[in-house]
N, C-alpha and C. Protein backbone atom coordinates (compact mmCIF):
# COMPACT_ATOMS: atom_id res chain seq x y z
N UNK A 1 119.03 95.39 37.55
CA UNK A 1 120.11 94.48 37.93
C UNK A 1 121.21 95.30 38.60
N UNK A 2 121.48 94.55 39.68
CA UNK A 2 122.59 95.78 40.60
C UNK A 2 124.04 95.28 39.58
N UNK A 3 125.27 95.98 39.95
CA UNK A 3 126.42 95.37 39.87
C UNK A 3 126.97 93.89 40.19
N UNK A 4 126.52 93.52 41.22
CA UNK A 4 126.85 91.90 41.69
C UNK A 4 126.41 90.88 41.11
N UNK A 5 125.66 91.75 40.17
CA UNK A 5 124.85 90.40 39.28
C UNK A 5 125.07 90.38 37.66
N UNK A 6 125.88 91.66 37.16
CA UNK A 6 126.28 91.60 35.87
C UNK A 6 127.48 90.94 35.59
N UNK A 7 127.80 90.55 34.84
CA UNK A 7 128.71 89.56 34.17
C UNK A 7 129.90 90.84 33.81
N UNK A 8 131.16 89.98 34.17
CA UNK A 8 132.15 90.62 33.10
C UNK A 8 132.03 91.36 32.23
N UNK A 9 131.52 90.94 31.39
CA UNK A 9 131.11 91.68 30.07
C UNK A 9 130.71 92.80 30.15
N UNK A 10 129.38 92.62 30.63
CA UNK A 10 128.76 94.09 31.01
C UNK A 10 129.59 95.11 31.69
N UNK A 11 130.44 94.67 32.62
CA UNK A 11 130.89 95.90 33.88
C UNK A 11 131.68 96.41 32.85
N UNK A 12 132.38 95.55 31.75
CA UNK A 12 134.03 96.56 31.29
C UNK A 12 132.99 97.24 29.76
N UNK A 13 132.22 97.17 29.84
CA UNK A 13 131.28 97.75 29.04
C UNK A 13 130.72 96.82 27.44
N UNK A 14 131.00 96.25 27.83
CA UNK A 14 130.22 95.09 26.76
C UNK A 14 131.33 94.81 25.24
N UNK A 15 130.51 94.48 23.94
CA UNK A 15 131.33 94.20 23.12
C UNK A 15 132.03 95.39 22.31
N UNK A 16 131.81 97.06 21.99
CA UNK A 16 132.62 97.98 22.14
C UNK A 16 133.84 98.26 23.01
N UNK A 17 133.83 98.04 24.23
CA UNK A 17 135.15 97.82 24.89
C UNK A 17 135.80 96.84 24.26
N UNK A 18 135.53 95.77 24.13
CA UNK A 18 136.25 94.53 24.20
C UNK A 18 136.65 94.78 22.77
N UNK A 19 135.56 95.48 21.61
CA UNK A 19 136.58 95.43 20.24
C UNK A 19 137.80 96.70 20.23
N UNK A 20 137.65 97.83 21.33
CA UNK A 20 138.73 99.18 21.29
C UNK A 20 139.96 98.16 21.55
N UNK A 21 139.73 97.64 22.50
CA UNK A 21 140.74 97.09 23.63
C UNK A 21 141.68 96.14 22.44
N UNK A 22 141.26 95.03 22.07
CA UNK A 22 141.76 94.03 20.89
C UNK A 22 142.17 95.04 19.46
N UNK A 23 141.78 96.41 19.44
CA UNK A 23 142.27 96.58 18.14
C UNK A 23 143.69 97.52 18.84
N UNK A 24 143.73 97.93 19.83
CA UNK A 24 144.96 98.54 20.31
C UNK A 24 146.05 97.13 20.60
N UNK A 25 145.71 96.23 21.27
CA UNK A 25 146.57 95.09 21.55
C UNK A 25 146.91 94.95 20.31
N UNK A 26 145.91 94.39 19.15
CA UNK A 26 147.01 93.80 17.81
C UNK A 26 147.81 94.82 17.49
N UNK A 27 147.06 96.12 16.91
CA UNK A 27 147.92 97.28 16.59
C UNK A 27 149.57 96.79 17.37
N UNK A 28 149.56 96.72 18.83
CA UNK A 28 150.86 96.73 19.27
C UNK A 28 151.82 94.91 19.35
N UNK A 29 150.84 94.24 18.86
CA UNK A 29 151.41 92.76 18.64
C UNK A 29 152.14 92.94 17.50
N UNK A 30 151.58 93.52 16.45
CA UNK A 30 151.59 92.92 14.80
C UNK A 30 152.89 94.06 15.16
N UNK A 31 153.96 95.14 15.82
CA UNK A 31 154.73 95.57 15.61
C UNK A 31 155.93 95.20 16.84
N UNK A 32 155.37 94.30 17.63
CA UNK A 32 156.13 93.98 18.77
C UNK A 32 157.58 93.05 18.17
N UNK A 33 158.41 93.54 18.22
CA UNK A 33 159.92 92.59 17.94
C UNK A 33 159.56 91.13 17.70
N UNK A 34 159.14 90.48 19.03
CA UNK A 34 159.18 89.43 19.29
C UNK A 34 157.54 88.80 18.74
N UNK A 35 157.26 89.05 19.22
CA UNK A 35 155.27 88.71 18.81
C UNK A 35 154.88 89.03 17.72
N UNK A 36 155.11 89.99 16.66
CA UNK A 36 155.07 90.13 15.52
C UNK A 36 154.82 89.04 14.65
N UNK A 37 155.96 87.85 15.28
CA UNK A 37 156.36 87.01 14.02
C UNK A 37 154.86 85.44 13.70
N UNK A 38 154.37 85.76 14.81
CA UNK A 38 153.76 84.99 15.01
C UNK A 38 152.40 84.80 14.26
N UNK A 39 152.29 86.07 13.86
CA UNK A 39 150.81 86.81 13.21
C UNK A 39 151.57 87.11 11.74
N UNK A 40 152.64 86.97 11.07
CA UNK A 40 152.80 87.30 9.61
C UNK A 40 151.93 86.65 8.74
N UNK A 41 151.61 87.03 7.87
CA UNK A 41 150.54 86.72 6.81
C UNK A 41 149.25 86.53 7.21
N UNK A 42 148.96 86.81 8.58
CA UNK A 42 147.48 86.73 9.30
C UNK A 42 146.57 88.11 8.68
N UNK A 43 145.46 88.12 8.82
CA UNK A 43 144.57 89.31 8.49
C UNK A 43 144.34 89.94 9.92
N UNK A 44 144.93 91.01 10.38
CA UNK A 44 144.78 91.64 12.03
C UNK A 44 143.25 91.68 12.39
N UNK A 45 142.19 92.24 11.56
CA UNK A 45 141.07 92.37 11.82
C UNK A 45 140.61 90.78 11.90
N UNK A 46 140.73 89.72 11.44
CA UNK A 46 140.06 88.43 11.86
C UNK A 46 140.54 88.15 13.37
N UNK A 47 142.07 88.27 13.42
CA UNK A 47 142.90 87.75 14.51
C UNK A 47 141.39 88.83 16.31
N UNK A 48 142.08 90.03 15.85
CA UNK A 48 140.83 90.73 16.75
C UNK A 48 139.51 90.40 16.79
N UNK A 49 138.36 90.25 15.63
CA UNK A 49 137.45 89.83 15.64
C UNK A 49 137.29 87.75 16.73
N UNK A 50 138.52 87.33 15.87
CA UNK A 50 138.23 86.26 16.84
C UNK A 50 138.29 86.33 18.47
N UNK A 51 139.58 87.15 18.79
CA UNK A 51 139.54 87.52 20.27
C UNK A 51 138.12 87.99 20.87
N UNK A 52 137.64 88.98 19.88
CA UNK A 52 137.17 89.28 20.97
C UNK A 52 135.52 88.11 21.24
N UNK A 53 135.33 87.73 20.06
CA UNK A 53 134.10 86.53 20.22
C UNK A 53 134.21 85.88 21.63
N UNK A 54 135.89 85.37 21.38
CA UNK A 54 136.62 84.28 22.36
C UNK A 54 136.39 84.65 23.97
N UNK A 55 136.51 86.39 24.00
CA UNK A 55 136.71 86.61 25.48
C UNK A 55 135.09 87.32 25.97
N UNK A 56 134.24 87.45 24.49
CA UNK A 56 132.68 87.93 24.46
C UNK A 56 132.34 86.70 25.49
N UNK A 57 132.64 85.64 25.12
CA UNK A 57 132.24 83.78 25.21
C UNK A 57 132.95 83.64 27.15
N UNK A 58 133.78 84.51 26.81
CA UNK A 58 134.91 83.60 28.20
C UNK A 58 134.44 84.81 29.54
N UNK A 59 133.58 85.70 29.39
CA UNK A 59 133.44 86.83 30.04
C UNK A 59 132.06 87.03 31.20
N UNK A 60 131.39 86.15 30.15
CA UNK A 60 129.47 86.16 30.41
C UNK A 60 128.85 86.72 29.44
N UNK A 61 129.17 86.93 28.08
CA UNK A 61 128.61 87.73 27.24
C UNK A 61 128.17 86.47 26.21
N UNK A 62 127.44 86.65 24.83
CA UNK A 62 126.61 85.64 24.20
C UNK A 62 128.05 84.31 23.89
N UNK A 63 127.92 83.46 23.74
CA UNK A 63 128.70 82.37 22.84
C UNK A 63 128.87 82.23 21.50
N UNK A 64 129.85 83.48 20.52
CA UNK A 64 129.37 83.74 19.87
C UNK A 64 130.67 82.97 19.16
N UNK A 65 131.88 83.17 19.71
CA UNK A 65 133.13 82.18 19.29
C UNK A 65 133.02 81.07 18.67
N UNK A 66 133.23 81.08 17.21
CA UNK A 66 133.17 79.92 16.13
C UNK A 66 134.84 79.02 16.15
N UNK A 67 135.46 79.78 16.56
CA UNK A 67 137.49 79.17 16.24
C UNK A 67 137.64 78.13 17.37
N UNK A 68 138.75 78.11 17.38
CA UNK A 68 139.51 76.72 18.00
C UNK A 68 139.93 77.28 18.96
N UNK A 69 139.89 76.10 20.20
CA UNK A 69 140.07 75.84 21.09
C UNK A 69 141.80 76.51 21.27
N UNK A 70 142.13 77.04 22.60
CA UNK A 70 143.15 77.80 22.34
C UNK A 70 144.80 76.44 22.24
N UNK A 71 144.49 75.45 22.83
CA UNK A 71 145.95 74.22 22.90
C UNK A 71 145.95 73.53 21.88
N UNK A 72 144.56 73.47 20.49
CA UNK A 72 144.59 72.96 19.06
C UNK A 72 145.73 74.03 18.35
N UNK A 73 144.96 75.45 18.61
CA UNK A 73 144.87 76.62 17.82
C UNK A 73 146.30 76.79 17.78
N UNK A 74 147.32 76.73 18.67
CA UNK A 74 148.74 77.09 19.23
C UNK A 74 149.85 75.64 19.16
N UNK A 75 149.09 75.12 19.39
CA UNK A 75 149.96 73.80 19.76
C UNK A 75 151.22 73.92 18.14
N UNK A 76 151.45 74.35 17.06
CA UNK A 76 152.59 74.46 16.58
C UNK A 76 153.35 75.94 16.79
N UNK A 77 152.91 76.64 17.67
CA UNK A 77 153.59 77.57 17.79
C UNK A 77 154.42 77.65 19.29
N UNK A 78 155.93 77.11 19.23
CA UNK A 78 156.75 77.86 20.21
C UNK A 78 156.80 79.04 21.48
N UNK A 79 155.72 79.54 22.05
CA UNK A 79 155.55 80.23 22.41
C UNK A 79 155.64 79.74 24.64
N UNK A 80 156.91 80.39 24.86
CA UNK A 80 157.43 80.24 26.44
C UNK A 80 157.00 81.07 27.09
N UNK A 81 157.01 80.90 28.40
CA UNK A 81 156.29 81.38 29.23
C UNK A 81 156.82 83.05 29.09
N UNK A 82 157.76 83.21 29.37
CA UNK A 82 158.44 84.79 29.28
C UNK A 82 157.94 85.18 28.58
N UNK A 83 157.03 84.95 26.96
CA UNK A 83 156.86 85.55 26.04
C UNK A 83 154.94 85.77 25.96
N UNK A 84 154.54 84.69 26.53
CA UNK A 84 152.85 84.77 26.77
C UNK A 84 153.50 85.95 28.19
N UNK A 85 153.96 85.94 28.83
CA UNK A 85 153.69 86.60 30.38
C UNK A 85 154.38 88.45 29.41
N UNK A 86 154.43 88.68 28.48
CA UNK A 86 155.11 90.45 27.87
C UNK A 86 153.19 90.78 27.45
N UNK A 87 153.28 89.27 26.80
CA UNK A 87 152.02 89.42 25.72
C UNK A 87 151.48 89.22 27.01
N UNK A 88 150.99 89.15 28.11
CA UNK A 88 149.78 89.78 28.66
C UNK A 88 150.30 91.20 29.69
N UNK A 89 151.36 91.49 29.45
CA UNK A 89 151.58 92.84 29.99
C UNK A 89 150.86 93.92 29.21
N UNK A 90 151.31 93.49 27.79
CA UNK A 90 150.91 94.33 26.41
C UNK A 90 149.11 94.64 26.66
N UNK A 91 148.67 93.11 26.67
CA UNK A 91 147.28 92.95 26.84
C UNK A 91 146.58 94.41 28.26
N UNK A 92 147.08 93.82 29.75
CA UNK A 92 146.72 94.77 31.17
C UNK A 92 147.41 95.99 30.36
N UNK A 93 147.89 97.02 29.60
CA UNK A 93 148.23 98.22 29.04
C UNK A 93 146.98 98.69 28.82
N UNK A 94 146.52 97.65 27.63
CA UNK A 94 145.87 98.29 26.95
C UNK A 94 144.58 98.12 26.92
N UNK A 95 143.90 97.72 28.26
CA UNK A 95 142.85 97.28 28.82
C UNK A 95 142.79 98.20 29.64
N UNK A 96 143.71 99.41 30.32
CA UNK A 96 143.53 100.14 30.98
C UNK A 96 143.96 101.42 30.14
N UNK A 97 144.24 101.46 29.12
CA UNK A 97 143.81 102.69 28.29
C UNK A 97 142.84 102.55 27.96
N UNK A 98 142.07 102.18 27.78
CA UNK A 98 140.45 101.62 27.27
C UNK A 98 139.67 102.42 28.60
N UNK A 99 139.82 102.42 29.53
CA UNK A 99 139.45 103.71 30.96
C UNK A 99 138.78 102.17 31.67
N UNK A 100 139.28 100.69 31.64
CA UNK A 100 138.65 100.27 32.46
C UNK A 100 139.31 99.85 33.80
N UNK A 101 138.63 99.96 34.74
CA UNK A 101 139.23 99.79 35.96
C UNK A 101 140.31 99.02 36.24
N UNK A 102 140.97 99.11 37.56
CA UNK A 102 142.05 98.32 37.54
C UNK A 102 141.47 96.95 37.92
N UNK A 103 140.47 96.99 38.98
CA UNK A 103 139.79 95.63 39.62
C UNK A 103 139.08 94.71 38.00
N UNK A 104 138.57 95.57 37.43
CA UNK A 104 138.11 94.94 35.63
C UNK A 104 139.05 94.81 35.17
N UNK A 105 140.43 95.36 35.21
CA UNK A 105 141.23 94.63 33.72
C UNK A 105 141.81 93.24 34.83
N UNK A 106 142.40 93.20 36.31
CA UNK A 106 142.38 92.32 36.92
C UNK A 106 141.75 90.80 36.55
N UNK A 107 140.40 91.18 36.57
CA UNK A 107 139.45 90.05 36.48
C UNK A 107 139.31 89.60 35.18
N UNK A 108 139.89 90.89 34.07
CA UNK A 108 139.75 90.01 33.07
C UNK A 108 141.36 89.15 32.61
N UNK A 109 142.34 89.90 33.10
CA UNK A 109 143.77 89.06 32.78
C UNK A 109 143.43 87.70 33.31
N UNK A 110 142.55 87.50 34.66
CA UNK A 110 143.22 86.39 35.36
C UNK A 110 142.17 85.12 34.32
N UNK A 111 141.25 85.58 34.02
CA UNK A 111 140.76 84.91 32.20
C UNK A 111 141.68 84.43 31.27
N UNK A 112 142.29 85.51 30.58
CA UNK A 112 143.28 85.12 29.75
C UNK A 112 144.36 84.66 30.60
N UNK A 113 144.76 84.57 31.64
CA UNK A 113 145.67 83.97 31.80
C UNK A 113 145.40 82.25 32.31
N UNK A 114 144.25 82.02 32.10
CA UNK A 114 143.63 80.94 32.40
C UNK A 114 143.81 79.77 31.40
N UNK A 115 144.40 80.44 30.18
CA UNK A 115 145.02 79.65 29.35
C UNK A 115 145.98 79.33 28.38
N UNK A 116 147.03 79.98 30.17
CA UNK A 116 147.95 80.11 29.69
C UNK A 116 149.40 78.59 29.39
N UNK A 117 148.45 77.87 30.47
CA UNK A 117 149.32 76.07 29.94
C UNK A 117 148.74 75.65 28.73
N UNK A 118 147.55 75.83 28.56
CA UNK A 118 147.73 75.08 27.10
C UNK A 118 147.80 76.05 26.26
N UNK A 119 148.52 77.37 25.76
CA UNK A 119 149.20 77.71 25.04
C UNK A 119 150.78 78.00 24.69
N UNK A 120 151.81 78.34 26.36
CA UNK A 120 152.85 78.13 26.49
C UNK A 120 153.61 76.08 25.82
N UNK A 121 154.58 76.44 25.91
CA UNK A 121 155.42 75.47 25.67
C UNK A 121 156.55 75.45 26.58
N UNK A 122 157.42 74.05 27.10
CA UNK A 122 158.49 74.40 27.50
C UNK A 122 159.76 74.24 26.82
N UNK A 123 159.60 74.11 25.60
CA UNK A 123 160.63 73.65 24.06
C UNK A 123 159.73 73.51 23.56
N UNK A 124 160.49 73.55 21.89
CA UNK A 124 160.39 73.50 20.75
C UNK A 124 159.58 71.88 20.35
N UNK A 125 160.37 70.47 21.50
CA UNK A 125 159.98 69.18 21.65
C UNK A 125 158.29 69.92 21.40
N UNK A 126 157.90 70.56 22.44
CA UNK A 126 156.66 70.20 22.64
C UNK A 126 155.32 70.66 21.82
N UNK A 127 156.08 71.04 20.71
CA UNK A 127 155.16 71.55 19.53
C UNK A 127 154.77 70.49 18.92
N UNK A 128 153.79 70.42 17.91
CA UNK A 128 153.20 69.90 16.80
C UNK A 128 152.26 70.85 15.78
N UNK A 129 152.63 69.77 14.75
CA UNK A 129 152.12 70.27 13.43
C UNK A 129 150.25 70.09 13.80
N UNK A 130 149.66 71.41 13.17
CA UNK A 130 148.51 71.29 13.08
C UNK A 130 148.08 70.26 11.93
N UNK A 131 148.08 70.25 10.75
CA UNK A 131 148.11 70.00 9.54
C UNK A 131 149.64 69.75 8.83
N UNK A 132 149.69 68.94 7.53
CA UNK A 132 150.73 68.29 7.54
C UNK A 132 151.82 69.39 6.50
N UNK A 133 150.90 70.46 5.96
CA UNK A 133 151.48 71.64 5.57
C UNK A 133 152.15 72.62 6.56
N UNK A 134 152.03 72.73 7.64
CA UNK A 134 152.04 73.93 9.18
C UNK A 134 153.77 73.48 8.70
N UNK A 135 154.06 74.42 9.30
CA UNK A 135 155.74 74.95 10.05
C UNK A 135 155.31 75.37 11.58
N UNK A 136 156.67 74.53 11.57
CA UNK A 136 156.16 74.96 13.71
C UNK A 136 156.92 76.23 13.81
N UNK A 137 156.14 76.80 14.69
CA UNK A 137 156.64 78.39 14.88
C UNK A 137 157.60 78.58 15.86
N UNK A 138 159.44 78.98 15.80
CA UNK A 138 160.02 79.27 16.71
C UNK A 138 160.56 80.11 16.32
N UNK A 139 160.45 81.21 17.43
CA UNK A 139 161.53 82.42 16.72
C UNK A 139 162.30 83.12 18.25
N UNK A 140 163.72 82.78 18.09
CA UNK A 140 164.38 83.56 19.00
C UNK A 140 164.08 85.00 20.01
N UNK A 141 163.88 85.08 20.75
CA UNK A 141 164.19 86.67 21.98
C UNK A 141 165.14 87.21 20.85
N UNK A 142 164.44 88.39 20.86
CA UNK A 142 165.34 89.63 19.97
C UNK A 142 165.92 90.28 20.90
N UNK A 143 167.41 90.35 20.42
CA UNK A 143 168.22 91.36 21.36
C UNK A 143 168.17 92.33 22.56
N UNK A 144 167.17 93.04 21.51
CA UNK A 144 166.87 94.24 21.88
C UNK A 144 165.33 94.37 23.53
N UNK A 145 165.42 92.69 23.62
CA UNK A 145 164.45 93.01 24.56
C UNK A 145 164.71 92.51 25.76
């Protein structure tokens, strides 16, 4: 099989890339000012394990993603465009410490950024409760950023 015919997946090197890559991103979520808050009381290794199923699935690689749809999964969490657009800066970082190309981490942002309306919000209005236990998630721009 030449290059023109492998999938995503394969070129950025299959599901070892994709788990280095997701355990450096959370590593730097779960301590990010702002993004932090979003993942408290989460288990980091599920949060990664689900990513990377999600982007195994969204790439050309098997369909292996069991979780929710990403505008169910989010829809009570607050999250504006300024703040998905850091969190995929964070993401292209650390997709290219991983040694993959610039044209591969390219092709794979413009993926994740593929869903990025139904996870942004434009207010707080536009949240909802998943379940009738959920707290909707809003947490202020920290100062410092």
């Amino acid at each position: 099989m030449d290059e023109t015919e492998k999938s995503l997946f394969e070129l950025v090197g299959g599901r070892p890339t994709l788990e280095k890559v997701h355990k450096i991103f959370y590593d730097k979520l779960y301590v990010h000012p702002w993004l932090k808050h979003f993942f408290a009381g989460i288990d980091q290794k599920h949060i990664e394990n689900q990513q990377t199923d999600f982007m195994v699935s969204n790439m050309g690689g098997a369909k292996l993603y069991t979780g929710g749809l990403p505008k169910p999964v989010h829809k009570h969490m607050n999250i504006p465009e300024e703040l998905f657009d850091i969190r995929g800066k964070i993401l292209r970082e650390c997709i290219l410490e991983c040694g993959v190309t610039i044209e591969l981490a390219e092709r794979w942002i413009r993926i994740d950024n593929a869903f990025k309306k139904a996870i942004t919000k434009k207010n707080i209005s536009d949240c909802e409760k998943r379940f009738n236990t959920d707290s909707i998630l809003d947490f202020p721009k920290p100062s410092q950023l």
